[in-house]
PDB file of N, CA and C in Angstrom:
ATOM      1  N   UNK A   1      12.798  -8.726  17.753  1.00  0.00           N
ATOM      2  CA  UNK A   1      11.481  -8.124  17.662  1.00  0.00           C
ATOM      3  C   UNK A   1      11.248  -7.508  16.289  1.00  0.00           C
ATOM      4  N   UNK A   2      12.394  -6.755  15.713  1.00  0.00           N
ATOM      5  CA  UNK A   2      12.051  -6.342  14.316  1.00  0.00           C
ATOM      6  C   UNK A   2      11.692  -7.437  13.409  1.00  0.00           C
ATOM      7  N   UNK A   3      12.201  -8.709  13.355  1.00  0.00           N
ATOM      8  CA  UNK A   3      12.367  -9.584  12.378  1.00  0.00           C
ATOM      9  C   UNK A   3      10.637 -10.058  12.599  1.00  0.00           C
ATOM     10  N   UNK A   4      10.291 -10.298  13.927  1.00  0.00           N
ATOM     11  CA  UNK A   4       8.652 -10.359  14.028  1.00  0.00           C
ATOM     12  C   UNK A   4       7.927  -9.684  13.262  1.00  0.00           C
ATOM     13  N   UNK A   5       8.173  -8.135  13.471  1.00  0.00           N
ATOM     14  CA  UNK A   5       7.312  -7.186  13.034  1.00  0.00           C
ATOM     15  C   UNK A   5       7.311  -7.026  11.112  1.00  0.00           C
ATOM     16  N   UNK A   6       8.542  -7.563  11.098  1.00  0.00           N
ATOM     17  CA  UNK A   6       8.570  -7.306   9.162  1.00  0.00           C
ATOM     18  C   UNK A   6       8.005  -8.727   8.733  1.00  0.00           C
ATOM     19  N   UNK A   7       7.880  -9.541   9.685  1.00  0.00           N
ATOM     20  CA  UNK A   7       6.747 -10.715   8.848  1.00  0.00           C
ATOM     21  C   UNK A   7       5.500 -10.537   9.257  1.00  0.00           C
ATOM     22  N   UNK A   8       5.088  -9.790  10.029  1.00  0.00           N
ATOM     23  CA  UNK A   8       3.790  -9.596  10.032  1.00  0.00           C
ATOM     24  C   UNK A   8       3.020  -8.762   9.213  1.00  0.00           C
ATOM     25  N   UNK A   9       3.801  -7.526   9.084  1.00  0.00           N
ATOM     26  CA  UNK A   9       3.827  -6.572   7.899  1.00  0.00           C
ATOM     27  C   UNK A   9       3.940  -7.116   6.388  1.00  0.00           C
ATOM     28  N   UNK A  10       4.564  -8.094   6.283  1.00  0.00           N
ATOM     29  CA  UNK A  10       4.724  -9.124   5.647  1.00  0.00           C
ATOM     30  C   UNK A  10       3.913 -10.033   4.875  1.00  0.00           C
ATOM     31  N   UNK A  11       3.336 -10.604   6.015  1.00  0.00           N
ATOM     32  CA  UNK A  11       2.051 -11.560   6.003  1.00  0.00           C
ATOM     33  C   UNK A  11       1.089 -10.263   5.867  1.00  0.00           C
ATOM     34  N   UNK A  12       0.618  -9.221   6.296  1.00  0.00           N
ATOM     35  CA  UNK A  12      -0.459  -8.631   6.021  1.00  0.00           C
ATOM     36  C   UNK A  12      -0.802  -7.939   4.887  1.00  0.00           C
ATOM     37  N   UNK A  13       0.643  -7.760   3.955  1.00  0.00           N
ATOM     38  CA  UNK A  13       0.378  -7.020   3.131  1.00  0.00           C
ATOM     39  C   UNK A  13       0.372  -8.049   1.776  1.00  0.00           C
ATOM     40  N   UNK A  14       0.748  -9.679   1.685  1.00  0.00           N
ATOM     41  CA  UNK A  14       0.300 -10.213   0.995  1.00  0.00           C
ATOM     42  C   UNK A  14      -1.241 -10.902   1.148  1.00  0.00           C
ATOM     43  N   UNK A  15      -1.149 -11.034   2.149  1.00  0.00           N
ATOM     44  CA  UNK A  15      -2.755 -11.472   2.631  1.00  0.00           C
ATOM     45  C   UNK A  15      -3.936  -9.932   2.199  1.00  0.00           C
ATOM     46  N   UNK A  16      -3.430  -9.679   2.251  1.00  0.00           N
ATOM     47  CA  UNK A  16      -4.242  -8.062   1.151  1.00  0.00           C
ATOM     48  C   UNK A  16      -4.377  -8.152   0.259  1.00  0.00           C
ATOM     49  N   UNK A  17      -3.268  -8.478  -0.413  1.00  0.00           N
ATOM     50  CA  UNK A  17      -3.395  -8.282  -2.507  1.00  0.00           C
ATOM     51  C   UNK A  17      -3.712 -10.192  -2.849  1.00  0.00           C
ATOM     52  N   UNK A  18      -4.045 -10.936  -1.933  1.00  0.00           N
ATOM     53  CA  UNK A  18      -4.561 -12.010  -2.176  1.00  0.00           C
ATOM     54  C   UNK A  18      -6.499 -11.872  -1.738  1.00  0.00           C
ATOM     55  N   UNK A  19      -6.525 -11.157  -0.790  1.00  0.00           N
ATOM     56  CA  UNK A  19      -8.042 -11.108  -0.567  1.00  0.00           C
ATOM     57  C   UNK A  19      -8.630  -9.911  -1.317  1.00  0.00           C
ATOM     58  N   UNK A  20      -7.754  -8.843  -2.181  1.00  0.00           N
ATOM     59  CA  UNK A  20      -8.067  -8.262  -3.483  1.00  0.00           C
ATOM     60  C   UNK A  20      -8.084  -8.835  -4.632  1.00  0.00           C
ATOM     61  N   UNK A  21      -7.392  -9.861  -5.096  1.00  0.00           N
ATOM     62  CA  UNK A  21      -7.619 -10.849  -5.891  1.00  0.00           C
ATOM     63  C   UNK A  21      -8.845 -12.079  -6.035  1.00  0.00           C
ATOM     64  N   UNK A  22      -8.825 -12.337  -4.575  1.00  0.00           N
ATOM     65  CA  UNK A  22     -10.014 -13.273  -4.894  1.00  0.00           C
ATOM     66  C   UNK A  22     -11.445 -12.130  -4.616  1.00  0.00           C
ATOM     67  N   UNK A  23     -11.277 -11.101  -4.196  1.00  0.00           N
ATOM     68  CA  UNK A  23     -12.845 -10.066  -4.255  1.00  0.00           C
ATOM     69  C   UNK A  23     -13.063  -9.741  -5.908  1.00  0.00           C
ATOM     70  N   UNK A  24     -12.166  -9.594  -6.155  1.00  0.00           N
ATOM     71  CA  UNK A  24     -12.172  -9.466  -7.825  1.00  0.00           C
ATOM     72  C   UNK A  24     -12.886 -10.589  -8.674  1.00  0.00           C
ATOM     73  N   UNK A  25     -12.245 -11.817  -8.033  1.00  0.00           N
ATOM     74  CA  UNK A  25     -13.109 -13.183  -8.762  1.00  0.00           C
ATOM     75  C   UNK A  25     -14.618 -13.126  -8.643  1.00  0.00           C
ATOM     76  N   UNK A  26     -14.402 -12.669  -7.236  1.00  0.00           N
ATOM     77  CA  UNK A  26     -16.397 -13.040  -6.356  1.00  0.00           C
ATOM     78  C   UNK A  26     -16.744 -11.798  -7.784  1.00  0.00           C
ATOM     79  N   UNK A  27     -16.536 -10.765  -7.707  1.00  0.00           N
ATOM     80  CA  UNK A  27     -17.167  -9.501  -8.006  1.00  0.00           C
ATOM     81  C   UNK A  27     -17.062 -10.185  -9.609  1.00  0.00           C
ATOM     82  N   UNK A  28     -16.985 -10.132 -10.262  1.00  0.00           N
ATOM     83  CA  UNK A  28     -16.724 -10.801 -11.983  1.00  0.00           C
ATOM     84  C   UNK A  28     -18.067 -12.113 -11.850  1.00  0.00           C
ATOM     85  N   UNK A  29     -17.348 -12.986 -10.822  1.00  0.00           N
ATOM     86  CA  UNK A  29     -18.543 -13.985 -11.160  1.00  0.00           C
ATOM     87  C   UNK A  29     -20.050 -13.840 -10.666  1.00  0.00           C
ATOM     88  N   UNK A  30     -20.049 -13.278  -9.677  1.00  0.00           N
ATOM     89  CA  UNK A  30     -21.502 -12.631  -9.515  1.00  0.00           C
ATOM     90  C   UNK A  30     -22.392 -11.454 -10.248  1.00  0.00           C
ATOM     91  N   UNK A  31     -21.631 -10.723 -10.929  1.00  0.00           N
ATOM     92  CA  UNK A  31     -22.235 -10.231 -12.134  1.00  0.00           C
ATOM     93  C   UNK A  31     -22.493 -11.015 -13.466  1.00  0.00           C
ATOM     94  N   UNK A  32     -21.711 -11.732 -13.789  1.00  0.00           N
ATOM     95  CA  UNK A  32     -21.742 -12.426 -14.799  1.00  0.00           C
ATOM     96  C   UNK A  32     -22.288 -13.634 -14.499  1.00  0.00           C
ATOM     97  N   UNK A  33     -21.802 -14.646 -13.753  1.00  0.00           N
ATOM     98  CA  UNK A  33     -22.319 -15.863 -12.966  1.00  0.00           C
ATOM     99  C   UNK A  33     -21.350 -16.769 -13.992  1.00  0.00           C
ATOM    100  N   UNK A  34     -20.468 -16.523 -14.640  1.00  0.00           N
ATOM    101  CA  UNK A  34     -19.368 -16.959 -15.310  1.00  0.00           C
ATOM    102  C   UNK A  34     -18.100 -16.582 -14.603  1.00  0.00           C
ATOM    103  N   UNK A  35     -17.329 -18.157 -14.640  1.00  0.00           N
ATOM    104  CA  UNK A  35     -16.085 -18.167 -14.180  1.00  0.00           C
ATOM    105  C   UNK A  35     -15.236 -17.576 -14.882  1.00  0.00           C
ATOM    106  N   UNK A  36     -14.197 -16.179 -14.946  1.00  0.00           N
ATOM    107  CA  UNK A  36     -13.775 -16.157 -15.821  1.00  0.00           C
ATOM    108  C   UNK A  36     -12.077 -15.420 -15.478  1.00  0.00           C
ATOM    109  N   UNK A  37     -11.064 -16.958 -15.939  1.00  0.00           N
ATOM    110  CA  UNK A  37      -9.603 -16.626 -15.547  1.00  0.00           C
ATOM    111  C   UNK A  37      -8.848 -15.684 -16.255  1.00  0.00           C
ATOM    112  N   UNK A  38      -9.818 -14.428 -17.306  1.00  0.00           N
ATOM    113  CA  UNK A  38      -8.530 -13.528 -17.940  1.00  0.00           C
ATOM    114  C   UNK A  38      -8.422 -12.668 -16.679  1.00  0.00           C
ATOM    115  N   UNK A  39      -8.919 -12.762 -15.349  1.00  0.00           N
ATOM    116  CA  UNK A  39      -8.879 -11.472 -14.421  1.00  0.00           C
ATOM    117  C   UNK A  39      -7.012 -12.160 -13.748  1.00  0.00           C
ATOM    118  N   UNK A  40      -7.190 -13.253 -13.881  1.00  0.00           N
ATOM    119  CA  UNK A  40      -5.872 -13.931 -13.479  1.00  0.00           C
ATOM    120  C   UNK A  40      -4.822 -13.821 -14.397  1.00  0.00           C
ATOM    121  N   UNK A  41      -5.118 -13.427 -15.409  1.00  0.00           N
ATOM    122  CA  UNK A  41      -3.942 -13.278 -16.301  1.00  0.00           C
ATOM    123  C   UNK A  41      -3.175 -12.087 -16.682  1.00  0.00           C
ATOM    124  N   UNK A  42      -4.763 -11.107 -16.651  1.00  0.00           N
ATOM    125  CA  UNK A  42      -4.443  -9.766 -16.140  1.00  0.00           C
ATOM    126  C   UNK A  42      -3.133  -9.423 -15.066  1.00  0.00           C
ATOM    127  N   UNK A  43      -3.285 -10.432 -14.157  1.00  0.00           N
ATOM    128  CA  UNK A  43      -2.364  -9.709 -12.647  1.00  0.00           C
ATOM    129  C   UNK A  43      -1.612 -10.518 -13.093  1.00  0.00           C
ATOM    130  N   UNK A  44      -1.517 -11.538 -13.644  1.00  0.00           N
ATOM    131  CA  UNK A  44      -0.107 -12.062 -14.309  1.00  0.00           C
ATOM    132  C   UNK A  44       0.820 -11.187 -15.335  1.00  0.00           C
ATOM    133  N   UNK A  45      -0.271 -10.973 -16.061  1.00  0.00           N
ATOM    134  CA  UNK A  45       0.827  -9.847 -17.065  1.00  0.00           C
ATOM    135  C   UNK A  45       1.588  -8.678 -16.373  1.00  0.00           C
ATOM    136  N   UNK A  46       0.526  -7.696 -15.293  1.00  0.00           N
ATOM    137  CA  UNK A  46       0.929  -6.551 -14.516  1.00  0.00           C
ATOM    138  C   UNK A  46       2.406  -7.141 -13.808  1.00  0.00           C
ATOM    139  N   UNK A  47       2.501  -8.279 -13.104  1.00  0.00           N
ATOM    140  CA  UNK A  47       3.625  -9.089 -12.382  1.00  0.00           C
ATOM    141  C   UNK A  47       4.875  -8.675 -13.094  1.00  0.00           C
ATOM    142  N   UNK A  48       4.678  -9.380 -14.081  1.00  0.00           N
ATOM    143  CA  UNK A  48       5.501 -10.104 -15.220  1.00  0.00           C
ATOM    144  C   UNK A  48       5.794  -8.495 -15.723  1.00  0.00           C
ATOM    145  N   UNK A  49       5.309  -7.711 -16.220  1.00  0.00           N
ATOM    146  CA  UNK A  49       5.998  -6.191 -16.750  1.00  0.00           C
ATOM    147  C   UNK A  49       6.652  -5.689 -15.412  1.00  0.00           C
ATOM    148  N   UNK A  50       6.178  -5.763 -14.505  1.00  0.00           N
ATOM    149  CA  UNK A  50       7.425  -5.330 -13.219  1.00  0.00           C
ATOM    150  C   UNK A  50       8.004  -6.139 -12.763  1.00  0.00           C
ATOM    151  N   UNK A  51       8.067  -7.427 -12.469  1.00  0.00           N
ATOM    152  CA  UNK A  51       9.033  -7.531 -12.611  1.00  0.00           C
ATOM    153  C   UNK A  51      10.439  -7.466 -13.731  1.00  0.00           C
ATOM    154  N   UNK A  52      10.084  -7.092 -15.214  1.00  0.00           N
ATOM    155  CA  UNK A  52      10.964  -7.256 -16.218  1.00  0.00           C
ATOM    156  C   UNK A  52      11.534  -5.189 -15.930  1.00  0.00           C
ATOM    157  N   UNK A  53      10.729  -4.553 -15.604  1.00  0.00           N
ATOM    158  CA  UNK A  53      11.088  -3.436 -15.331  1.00  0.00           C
ATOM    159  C   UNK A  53      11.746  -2.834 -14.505  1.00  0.00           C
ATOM    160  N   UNK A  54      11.910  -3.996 -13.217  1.00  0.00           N
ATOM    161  CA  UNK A  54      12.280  -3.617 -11.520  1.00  0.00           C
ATOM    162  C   UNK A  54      13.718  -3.004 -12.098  1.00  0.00           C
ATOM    163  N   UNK A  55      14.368  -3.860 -12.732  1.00  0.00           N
ATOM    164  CA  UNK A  55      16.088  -3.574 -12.440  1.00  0.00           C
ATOM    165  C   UNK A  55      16.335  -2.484 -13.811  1.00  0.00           C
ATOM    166  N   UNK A  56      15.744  -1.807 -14.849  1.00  0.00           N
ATOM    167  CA  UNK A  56      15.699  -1.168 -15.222  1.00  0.00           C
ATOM    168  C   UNK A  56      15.329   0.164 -14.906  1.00  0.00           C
ATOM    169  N   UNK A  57      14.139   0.720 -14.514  1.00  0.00           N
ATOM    170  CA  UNK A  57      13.892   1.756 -14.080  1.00  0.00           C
ATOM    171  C   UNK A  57      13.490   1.871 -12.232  1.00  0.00           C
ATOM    172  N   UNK A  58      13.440   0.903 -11.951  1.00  0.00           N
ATOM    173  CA  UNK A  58      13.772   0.764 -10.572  1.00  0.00           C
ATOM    174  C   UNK A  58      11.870   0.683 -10.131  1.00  0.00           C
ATOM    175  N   UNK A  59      12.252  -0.388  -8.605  1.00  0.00           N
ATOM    176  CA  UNK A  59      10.712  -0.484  -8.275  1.00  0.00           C
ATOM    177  C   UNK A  59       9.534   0.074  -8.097  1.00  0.00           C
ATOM    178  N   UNK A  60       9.559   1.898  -7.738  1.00  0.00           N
ATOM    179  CA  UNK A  60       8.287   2.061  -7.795  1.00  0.00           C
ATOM    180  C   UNK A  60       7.635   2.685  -9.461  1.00  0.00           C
ATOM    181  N   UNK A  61       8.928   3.261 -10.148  1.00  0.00           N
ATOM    182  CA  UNK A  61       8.134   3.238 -11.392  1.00  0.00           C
ATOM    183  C   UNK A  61       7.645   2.284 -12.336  1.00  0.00           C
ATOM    184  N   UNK A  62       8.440   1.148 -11.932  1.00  0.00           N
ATOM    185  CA  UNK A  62       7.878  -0.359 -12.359  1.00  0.00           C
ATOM    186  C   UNK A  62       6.196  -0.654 -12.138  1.00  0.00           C
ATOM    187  N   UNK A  63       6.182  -0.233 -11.024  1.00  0.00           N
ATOM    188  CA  UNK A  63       5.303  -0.777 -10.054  1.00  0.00           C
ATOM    189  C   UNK A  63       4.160   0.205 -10.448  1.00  0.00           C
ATOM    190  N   UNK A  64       4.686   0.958 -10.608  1.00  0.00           N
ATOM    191  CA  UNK A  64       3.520   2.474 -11.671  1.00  0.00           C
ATOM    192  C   UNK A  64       2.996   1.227 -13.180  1.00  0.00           C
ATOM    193  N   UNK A  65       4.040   1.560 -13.510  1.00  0.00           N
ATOM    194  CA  UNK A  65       3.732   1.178 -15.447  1.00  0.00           C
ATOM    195  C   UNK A  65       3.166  -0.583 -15.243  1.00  0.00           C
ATOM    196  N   UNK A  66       3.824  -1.700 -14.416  1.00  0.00           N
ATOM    197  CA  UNK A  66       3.237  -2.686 -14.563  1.00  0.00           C
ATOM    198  C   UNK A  66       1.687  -2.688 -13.703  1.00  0.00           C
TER     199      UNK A  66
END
C-alpha cells in the first residue's frame, strides 16, 4: 500500500510542475500571441543549476538557488 501511495504522490506532484509549465506557455502566448521557447529554457537552466548543486550543498538549498 505504501509503494501505491508514493506513486501517486508521485504522479501528482509531477503532473503539477508539468501543468505549471504548460500554464506558463498558454499565459506568454496569449499576451503576446507569440510562441516563445526561452520560458523552456528558463526551467532548463533552473534544472540544470540544481541539479549541479544537489550533491554539493544538498537538495533543498539547491532547490532555493536553482
Amino acid at each position: 500500500m505504501t509503494t501505491f501511495v508514493e506513486l501517486v504522490l508521485g504522479g501528482l506532484s509531477i503532473g503539477s510542475v508539468y501543468a505549471l509549465i504548460a500554464l506558463g506557455f498558454v499565459v506568454i502566448f496569449k499576451a503576446t500571441e507569440v510562441v516563445n521557447f526561452a520560458h523552456a529554457s528558463l526551467l532548463l537552466a533552473g534544472g540544470y543549476v540544481t541539479a549541479v548543486l544537489h550533491d554539493d550543498i544538498g537538495f533543498w538549498p539547491a532547490l532555493l538557488v536553482g
